[in-house]
Protein backbone atom coordinates (compact mmCIF):
# COMPACT_ATOMS: atom_id res chain seq x y z
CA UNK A 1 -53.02 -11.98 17.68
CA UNK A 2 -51.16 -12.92 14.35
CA UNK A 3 -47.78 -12.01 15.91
CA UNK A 4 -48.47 -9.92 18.85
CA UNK A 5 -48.08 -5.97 19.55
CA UNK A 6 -44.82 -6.79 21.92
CA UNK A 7 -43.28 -9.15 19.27
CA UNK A 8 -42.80 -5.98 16.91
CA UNK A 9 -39.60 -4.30 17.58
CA UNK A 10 -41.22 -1.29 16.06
CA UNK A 11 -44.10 -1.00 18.34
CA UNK A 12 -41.91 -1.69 21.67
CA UNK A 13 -39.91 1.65 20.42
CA UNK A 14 -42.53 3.65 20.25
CA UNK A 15 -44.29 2.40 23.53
CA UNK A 16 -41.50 3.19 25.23
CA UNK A 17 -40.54 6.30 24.03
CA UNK A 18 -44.11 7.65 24.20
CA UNK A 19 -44.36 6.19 28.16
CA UNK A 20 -41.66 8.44 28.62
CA UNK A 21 -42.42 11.54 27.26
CA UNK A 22 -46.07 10.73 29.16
CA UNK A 23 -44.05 9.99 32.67
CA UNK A 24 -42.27 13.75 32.04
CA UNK A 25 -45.54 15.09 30.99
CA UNK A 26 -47.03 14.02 33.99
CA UNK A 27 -44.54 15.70 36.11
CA UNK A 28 -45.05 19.07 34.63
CA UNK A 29 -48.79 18.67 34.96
CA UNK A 30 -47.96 19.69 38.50
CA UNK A 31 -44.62 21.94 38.34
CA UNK A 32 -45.88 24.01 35.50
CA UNK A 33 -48.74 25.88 37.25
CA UNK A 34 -47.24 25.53 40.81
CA UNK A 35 -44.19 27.90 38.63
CA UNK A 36 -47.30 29.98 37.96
CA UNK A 37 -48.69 30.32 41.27
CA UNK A 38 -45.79 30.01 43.70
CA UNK A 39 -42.33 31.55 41.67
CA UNK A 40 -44.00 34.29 39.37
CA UNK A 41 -47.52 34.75 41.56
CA UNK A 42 -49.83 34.01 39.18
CA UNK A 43 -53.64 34.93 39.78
CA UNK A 44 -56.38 32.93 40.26
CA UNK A 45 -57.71 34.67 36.46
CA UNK A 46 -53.72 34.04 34.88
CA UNK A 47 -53.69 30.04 35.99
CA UNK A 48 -57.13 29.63 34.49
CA UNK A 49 -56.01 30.75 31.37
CA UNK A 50 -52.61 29.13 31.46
CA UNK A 51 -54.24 26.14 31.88
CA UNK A 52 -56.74 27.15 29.05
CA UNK A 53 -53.52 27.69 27.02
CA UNK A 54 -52.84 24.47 26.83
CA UNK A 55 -56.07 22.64 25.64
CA UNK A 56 -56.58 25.39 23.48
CA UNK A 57 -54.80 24.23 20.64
CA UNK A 58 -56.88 21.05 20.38
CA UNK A 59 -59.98 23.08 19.93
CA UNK A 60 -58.41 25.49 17.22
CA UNK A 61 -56.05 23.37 15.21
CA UNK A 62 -56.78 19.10 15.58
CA UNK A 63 -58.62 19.16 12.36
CA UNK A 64 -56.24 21.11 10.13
CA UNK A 65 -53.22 19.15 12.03
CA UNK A 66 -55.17 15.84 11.30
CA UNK A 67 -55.35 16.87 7.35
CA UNK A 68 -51.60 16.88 7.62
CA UNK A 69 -51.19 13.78 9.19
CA UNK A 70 -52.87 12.43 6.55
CA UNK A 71 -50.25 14.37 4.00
CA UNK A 72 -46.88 13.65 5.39
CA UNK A 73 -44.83 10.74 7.27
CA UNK A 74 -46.63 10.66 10.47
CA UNK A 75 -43.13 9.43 11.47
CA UNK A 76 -41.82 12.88 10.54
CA UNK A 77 -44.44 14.53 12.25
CA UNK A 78 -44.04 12.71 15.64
CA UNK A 79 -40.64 13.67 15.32
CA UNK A 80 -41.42 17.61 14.31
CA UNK A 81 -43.81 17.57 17.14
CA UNK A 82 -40.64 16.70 19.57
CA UNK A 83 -38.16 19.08 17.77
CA UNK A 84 -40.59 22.04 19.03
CA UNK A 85 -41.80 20.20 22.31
CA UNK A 86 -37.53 19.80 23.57
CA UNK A 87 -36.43 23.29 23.31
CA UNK A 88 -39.60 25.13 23.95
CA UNK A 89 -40.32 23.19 27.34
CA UNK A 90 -36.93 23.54 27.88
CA UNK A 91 -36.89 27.46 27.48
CA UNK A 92 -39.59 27.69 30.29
CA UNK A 93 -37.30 25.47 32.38
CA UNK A 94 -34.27 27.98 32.13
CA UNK A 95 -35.74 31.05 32.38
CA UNK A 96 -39.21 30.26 33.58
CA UNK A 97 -38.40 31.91 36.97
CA UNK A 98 -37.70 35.32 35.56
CA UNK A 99 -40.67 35.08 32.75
CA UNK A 100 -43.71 37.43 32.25
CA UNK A 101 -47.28 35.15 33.19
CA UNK A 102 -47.87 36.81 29.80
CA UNK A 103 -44.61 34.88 28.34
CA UNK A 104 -45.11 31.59 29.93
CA UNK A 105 -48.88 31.43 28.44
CA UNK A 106 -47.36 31.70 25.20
CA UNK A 107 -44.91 29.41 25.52
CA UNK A 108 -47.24 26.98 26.73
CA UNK A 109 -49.50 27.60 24.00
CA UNK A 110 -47.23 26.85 21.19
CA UNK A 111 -46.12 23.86 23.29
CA UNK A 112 -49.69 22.83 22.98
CA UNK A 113 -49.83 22.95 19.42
CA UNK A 114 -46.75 20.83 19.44
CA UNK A 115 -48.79 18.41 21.49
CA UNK A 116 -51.86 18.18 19.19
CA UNK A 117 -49.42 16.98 16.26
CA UNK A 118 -47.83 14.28 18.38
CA UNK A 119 -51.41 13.04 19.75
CA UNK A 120 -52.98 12.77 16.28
CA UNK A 121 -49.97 11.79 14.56
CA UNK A 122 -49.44 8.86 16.79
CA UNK A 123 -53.27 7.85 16.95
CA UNK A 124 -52.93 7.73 13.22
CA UNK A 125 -49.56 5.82 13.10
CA UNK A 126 -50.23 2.89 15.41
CA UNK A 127 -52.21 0.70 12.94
CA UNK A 128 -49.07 0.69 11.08
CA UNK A 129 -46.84 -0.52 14.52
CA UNK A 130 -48.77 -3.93 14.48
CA UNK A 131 -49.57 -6.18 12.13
CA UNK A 132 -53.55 -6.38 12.47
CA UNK A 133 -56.35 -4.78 13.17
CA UNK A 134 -56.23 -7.68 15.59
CA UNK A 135 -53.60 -6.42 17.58
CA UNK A 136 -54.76 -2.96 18.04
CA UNK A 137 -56.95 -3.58 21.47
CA UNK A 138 -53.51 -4.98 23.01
CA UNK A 139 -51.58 -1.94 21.59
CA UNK A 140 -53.82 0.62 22.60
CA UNK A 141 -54.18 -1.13 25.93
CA UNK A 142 -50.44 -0.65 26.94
CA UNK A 143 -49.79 2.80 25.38
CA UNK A 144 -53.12 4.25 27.66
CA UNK A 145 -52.23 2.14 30.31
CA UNK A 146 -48.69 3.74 30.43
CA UNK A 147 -51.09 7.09 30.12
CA UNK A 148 -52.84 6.18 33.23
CA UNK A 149 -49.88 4.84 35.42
CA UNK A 150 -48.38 8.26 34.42
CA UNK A 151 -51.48 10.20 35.42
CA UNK A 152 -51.85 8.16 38.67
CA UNK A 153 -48.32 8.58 39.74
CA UNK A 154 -46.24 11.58 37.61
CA UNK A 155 -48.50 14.06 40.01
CA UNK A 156 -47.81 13.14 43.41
CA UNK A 157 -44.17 12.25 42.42
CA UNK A 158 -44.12 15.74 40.46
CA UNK A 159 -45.10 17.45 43.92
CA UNK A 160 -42.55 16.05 45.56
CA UNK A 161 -40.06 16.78 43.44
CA UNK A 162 -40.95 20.46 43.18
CA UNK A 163 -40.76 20.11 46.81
CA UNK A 164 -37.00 19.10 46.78
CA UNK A 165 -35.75 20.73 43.98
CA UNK A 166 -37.72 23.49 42.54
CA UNK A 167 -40.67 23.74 39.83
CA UNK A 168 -38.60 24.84 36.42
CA UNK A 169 -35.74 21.83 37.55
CA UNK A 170 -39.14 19.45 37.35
CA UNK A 171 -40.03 20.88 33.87
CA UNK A 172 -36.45 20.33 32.82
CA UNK A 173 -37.07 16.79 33.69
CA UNK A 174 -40.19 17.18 31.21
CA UNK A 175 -37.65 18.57 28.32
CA UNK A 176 -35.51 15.52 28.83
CA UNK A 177 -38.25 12.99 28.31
CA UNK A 178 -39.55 14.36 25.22
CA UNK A 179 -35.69 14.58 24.08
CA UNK A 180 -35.60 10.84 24.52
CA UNK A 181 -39.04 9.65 22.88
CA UNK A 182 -37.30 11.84 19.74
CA UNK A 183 -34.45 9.79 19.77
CA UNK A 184 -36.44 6.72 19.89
CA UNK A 185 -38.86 7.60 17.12
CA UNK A 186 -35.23 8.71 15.16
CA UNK A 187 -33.88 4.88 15.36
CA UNK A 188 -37.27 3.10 14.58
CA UNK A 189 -37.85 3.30 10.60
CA UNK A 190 -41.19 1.84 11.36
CA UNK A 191 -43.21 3.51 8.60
CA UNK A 192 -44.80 1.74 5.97
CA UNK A 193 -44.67 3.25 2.51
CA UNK A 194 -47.29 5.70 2.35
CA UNK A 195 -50.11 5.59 -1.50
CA UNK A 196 -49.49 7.94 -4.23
CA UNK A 197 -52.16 10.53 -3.61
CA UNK A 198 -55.22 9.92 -5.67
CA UNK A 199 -56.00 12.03 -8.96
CA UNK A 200 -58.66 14.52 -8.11
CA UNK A 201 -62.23 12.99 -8.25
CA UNK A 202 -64.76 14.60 -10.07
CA UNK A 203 -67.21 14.23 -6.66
CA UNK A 204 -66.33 14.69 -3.64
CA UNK A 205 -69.00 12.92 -2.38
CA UNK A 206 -68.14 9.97 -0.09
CA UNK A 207 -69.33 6.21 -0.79
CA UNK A 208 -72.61 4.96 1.55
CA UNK A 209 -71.79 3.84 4.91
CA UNK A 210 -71.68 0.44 5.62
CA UNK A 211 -74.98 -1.10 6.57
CA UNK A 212 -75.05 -1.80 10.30
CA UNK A 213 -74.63 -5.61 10.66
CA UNK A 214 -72.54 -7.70 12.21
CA UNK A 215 -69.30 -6.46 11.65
CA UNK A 216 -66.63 -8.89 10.64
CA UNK A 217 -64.77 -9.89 14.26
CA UNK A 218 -60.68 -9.34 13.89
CA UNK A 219 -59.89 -11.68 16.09
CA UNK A 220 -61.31 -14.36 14.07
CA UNK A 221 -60.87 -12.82 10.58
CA UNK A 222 -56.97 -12.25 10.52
CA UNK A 223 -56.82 -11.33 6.61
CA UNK A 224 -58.72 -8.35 6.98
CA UNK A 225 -56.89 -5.24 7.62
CA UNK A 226 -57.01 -1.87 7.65
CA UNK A 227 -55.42 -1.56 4.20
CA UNK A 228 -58.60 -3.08 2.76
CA UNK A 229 -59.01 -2.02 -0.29
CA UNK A 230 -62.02 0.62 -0.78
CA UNK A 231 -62.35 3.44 0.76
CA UNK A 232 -58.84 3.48 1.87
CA UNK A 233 -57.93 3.64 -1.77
CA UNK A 234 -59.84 6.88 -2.15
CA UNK A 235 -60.27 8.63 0.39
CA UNK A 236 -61.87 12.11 0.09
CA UNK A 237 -60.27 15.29 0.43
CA UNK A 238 -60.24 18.05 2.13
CA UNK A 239 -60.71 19.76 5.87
CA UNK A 240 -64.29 18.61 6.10
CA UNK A 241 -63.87 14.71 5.11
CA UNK A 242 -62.82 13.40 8.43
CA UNK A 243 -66.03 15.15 9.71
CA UNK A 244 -67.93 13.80 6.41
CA UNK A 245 -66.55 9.86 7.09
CA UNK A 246 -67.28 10.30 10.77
CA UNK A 247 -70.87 11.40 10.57
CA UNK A 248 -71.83 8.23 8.66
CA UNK A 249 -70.43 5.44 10.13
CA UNK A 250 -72.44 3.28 11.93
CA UNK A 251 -69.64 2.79 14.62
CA UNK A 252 -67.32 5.62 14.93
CA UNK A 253 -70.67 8.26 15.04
CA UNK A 254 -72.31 6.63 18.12
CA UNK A 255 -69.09 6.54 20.14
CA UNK A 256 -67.93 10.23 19.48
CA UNK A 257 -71.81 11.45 20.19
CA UNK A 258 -71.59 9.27 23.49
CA UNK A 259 -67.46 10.34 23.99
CA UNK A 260 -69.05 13.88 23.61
CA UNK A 261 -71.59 13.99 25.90
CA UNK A 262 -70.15 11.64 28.91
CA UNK A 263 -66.71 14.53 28.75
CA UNK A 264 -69.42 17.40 29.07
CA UNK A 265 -70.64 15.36 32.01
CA UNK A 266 -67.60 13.72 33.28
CA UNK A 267 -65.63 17.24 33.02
CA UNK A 268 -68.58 19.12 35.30
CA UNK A 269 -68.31 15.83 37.69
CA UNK A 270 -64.35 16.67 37.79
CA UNK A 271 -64.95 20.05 38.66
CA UNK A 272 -67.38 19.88 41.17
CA UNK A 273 -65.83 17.06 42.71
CA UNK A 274 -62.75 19.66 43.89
CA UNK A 275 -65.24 21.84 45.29
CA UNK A 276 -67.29 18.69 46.97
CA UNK A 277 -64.46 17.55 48.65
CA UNK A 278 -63.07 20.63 50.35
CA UNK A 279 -66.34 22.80 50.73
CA UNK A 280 -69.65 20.23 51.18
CA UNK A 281 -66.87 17.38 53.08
CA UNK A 282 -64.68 20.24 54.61
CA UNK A 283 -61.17 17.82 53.82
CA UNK A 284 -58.24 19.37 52.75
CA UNK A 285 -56.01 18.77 49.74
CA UNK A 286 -54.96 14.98 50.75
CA UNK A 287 -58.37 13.93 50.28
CA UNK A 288 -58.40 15.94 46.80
CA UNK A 289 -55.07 14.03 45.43
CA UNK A 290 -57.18 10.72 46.99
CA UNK A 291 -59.84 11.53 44.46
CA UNK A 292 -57.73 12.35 41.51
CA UNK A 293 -55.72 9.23 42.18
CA UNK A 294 -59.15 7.17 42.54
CA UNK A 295 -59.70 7.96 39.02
CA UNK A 296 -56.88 7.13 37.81
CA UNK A 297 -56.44 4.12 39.22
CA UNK A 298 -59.79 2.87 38.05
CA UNK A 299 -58.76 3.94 34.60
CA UNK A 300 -56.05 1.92 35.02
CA UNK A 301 -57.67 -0.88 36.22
CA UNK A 302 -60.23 -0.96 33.87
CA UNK A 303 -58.13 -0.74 31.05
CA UNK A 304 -55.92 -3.66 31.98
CA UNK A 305 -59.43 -5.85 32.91
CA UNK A 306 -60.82 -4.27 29.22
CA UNK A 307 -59.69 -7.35 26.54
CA UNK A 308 -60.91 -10.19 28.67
CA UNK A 309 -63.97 -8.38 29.59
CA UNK A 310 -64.54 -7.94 25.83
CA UNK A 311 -63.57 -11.77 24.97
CA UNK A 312 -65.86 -12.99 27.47
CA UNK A 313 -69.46 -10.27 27.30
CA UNK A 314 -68.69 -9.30 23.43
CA UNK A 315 -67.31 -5.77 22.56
CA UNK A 316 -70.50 -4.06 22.24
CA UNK A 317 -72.23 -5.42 25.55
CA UNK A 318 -68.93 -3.78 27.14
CA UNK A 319 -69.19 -0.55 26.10
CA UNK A 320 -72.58 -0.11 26.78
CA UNK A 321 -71.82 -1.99 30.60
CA UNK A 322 -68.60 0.44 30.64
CA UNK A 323 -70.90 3.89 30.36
CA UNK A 324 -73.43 2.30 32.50
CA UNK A 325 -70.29 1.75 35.20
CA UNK A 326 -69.03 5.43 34.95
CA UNK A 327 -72.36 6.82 35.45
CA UNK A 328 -73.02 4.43 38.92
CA UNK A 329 -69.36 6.41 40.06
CA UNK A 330 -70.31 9.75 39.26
CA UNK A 331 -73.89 9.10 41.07
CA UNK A 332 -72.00 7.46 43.94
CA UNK A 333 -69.50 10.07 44.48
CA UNK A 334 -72.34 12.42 45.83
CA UNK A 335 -72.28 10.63 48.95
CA UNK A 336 -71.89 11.72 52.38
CA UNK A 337 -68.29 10.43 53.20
CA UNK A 338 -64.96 10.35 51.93
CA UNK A 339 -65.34 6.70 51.07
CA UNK A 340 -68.23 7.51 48.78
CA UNK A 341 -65.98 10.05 47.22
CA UNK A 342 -63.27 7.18 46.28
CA UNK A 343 -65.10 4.33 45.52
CA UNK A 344 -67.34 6.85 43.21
CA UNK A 345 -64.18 8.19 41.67
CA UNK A 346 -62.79 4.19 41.56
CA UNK A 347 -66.11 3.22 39.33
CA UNK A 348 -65.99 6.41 36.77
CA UNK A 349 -62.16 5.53 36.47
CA UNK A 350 -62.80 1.93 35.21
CA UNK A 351 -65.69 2.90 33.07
CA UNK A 352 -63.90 5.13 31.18
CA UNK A 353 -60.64 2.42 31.32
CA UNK A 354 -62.83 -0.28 30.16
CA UNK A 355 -64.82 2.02 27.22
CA UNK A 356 -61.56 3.70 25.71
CA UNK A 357 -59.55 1.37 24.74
CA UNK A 358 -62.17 -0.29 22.47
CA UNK A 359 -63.23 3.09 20.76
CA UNK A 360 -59.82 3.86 19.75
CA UNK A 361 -59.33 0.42 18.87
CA UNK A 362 -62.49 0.67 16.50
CA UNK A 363 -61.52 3.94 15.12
CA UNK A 364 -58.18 2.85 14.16
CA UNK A 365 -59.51 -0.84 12.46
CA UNK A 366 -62.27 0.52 10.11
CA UNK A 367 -60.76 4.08 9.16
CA UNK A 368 -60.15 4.52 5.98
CA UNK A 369 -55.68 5.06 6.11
CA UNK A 370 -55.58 8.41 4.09
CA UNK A 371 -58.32 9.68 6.44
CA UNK A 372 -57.55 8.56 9.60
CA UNK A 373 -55.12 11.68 10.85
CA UNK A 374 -58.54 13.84 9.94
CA UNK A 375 -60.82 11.31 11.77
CA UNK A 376 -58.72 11.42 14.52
CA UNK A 377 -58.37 15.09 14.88
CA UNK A 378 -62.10 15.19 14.02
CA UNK A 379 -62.60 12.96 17.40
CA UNK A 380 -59.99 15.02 19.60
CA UNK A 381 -61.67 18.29 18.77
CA UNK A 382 -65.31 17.18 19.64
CA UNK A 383 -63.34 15.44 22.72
CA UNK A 384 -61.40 18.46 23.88
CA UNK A 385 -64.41 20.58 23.36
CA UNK A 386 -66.92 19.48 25.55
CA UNK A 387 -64.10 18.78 28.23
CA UNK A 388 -63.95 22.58 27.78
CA UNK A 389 -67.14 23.44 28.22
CA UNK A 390 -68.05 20.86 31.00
CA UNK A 391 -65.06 22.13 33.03
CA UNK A 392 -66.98 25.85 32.89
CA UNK A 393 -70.57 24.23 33.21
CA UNK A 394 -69.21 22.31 36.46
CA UNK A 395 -68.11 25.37 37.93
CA UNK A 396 -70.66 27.80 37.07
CA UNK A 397 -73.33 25.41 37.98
CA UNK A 398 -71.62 24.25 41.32
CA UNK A 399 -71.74 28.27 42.20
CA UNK A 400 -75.33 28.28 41.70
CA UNK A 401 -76.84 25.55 42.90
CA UNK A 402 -74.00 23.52 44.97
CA UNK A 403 -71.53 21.02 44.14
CA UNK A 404 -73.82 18.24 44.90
CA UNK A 405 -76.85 18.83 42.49
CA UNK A 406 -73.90 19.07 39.65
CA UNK A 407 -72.34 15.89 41.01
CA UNK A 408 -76.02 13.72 40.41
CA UNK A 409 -76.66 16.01 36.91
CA UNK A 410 -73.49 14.78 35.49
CA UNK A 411 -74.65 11.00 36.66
CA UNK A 412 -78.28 11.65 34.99
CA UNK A 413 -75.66 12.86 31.65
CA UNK A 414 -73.99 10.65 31.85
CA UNK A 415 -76.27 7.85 32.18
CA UNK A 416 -78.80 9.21 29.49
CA UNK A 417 -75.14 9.60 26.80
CA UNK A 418 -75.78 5.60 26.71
CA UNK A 419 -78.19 6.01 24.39
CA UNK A 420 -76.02 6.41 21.89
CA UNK A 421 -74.48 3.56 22.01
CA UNK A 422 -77.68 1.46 21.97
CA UNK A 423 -77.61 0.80 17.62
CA UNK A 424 -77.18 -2.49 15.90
CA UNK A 425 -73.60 -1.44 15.02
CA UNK A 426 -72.23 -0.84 18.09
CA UNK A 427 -74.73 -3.35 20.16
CA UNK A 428 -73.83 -6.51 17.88
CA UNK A 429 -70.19 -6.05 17.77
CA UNK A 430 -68.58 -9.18 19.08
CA UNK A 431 -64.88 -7.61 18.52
CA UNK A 432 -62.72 -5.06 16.80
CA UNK A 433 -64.29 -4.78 13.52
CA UNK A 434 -62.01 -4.79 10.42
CA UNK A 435 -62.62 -2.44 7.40
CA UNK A 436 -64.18 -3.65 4.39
C-alpha cells in the first residue's frame, strides 16, 4: 500500500468511531428484544416483527437512500444518520419499560432507517479514507473485523449486562456509542471535494461494460484509482442506475448473484441451525450461543487470514475456494454431535470472512464515485432481501420436513451459488481491480 489505511489520520477516526457504535450495537442486539420479551411481554408474533422492524428498512429504502448518498456529503449523512440514531435509541432506553410493543416497533423502525443511511453512506465514503484502491482490502479488513469481534463478543457481554443491570440501561449504553462515533465523524473533515453534477445527458443509456479480461491488479498498478476518469465523470442518473451499472459489470454482477443466493441459503442454515441444536441434539441455549459464536469467530478468522490468502492463491481462486469453504460448514453442521455443529459453524464463518472482504473491496475500486452510494444500496437491498426470505424458508421448511434436510439443502445452495462466480472476470482476477 502507497501509504497505508492506518497511516491516514482520517481513516483511524472513522475506524474507531464506527467500532464503537458496532461494540454498542452489538449490545442491544441482545437487550433490545430481551426488553421485548422479558419487561413489556412481548409475544412470540410481536418479537418476530420487532425484529422484522429492523431489517425492514433495508428492503424498502437502500436504493432511494443510496441515490442520496450519491447527492450530498456522505460525511453529512453519516453524521445525520447519528443525529436520529442518539436520541431515538436513547428514547427507548428511558422509557422503554413503560412503552406500547406497538411503540417500541416504531421506534425501532425509524432507528432502522437511520441505520441504512449510515451503512451505505459509509460503504460509499471509505474509498475516499485511503489513498488507493490499493488500500481498500486492508481498510475493509479492519472495519468488518471490528464488525465480527463485535458480533462474537457484544452478545454474550450484552447478556450479562442485562443480567446485572437491566435491558433499557444496556440500550443506553447503545445511545452512548453512537453519540461518540458522531463526535468522531464531527472532528474528522475527511471529505474530499465532491464534482459539479453533470449537465443532463441527452441518453441515459450507460457506456458498455468492460470486457472481461484481466483486470488491472491495484497492488501493482498504484496510479489507478477510483477517480479514473470515465464513467466516474458521468455517471447516470436516476433510482434505477445503480441497478443499470450493477447488472453489467463483469465483476460486481457475479458476486451480488452469488452474495444473493449463498444469504437465501446461509439465512435458512441460520435458522434451522437454532432448531437443530435444541430439538434434533436436545442441548439447551449454551450450545446455541456456542454456535452463534462459532460463526463468528470463523468470520473473524477468515477475514484476518483473507489478504495473504489472496496474495498467495490470487483474488479470484479465493473467492471461489471461500464459497466452496462455507458450503463444506453448512454440510458439516448436519452432523450427529455438538462438535459437528461448531466446527460446521467454524468453516461457514471463515468462508464468508475470507469472501467479504474482497467483494466489498471490488465494489468500492471499480465503481464509478457518483454511483457508488446507489451501487451500494443496490447490493444491500438484494443482500437484506434474500436474508429475509431465507430466514422464513429455513423455518417453514424446518417445520415440514426437519431441521436436518434444510441444514444439507442450504449446503447443496450454497454449493451450486458458486457458479456464479466461475466467469473470466471474477476467475482471472489476481487482485483488487482498479477502475478504468
Amino acid at each position: 500500500m502507497a501509504a497505508g489505511a492506518w497511516q491516514l489520520r482520517r481513516f483511524r477516526l472513522f475506524w474507531t468511531g464506527d467500532t464503537i457504535s458496532s461494540a454498542g450495537g452489538a449490545l442491544s442486539a441482545v437487550a433490545l428484544p430481551l426488553l421485548a420479551i422479558e419487561t413489556l411481554h412481548a409475544s412470540d408474533t410481536q418479537v418476530g416483527v420487532l425484529r422484522a422492524a429492523q431489517t425492514l428498512p433495508f428492503l424498502l429504502l437502500a436504493v432511494p437512500i443510496g441515490l442520496l448518498a450519491d447527492r450530498v456529503s456522505r460525511r453529512r449523512l453519516l453524521l445525520a444518520a447519528d443525529a436520529v440514531r442518539v436520541p431515538l435509541v436513547g428514547a427507548i432506553a428511558l422509557t422503554g419499560a413503560s412503552l406500547p410493543v406497538s411503540a417500541l416497533v416504531t421506534l425501532v423502525f425509524v432507528t432502522g432507517i437511520a441505520t441504512v443511511a449510515y451503512e451505505v453512506a459509509y460503504l460509499s465514503a471509505l474509498p475516499d479514507l485511503v489513498d488507493s484502491p490499493a488500500s481498500l482490502p486492508a481498510a475493509n479488513r479492519a472495519v468488518e473485523s471490528s464488525h465480527a469481534t463485535a458480533a462474537l463478543l457484544g452478545p454474550a457481554a450484552g447478556g450479562a449486562l442485562v443480567a446485572a443491570m437491566s435491558a433499557p440501561a444496556v440500550i443506553a449504553l447503545d445511545a452512548v456509542s453512537f453519540a461518540v462515533g458522531a463526535a468522531l465523524t464531527a472532528i474528522n473533515r475527511w471529505e474530499r471535494p465532491r464534482p459539479a453534477p453533470p449537465p443532463a445527458p441527452a441518453s441515459t443509456a450507460l457506456a458498455p461494460a468492460r470486457p472481461p479480461t484481466d483486470p488491472v491488479d491495484a497492488e501493482t498498478q498504484g496510479s489507478a484509482t477510483h477517480h479514473a476518469a470515465g464513467p466516474a465523470s458521468n455517471p447516470p442518473r436516476g433510482l434505477a442506475a445503480g441497478w443499470q451499472w450493477l447488472r453489467r459489470d463483469p465483476y460486481v454482477r457475479p458476486l451480488t448473484l452469488y452474495l444473493a443466493a449463498n444469504n437465501l441459503a446461509a439465512q435458512a442454515f441460520q435458522t434451522a441451525l437454532l432448531l437443530f441444536v435444541t430439538r434434533t441434539l436436545g442441548l439447551g441455549a449454551g450450545a446455541v450461543g456456542l454456535a452463534v459464536a462459532a460463526i463468528g469467530g470463523g468470520f473473524l478468522g477468515g477475514a484476518l487470514a483473507s489478504p495473504a490468502m489472496a496474495r498467495r492463491f490470487g483474488t479470484g481462486r479465493l473467492l471461489i475456494a471461500a464459497s466452496m469453504i462455507g458450503a463444506t460448514g453448512i454440510a458439516t453442521a448436519a452432523g450427529p454431535t455438538l462438535a459437528f455443529v461448531l466446527a460446521g459453524s467454524a468453516l461457514s464463518g471463515i468462508g464468508s470472512g475470507l469472501f467479504n472482504l474482497h467483494s466489498i473491496a471490488i465494489r468500492q475500486a471499480i465503481t464509478p464515485p457518483g454511483l457508488l452510494g446507489r451501487v451500494n444500496a443496490t447490493v444491500k437491498t438484494v443482500s437484506y432481501g434474500a436474508t429475509t426470505v431465507g430466514a422464513v424458508l429455513g423455518g417453514l421448511a424446518a417445520a415440514a420436513s426437519g431441521p436436518p434436510t434444510v441444514i444439507v439443502t442450504a449446503a447443496l445452495v450454497s454449493a451450486a451459488a458458486t457458479g456464479f462466480l466461475l466467469t473470466p472476470a471474477v476467475r482471472t482476477l489476481a487482485g483488487t481491480p482498479a477502475a478504468r
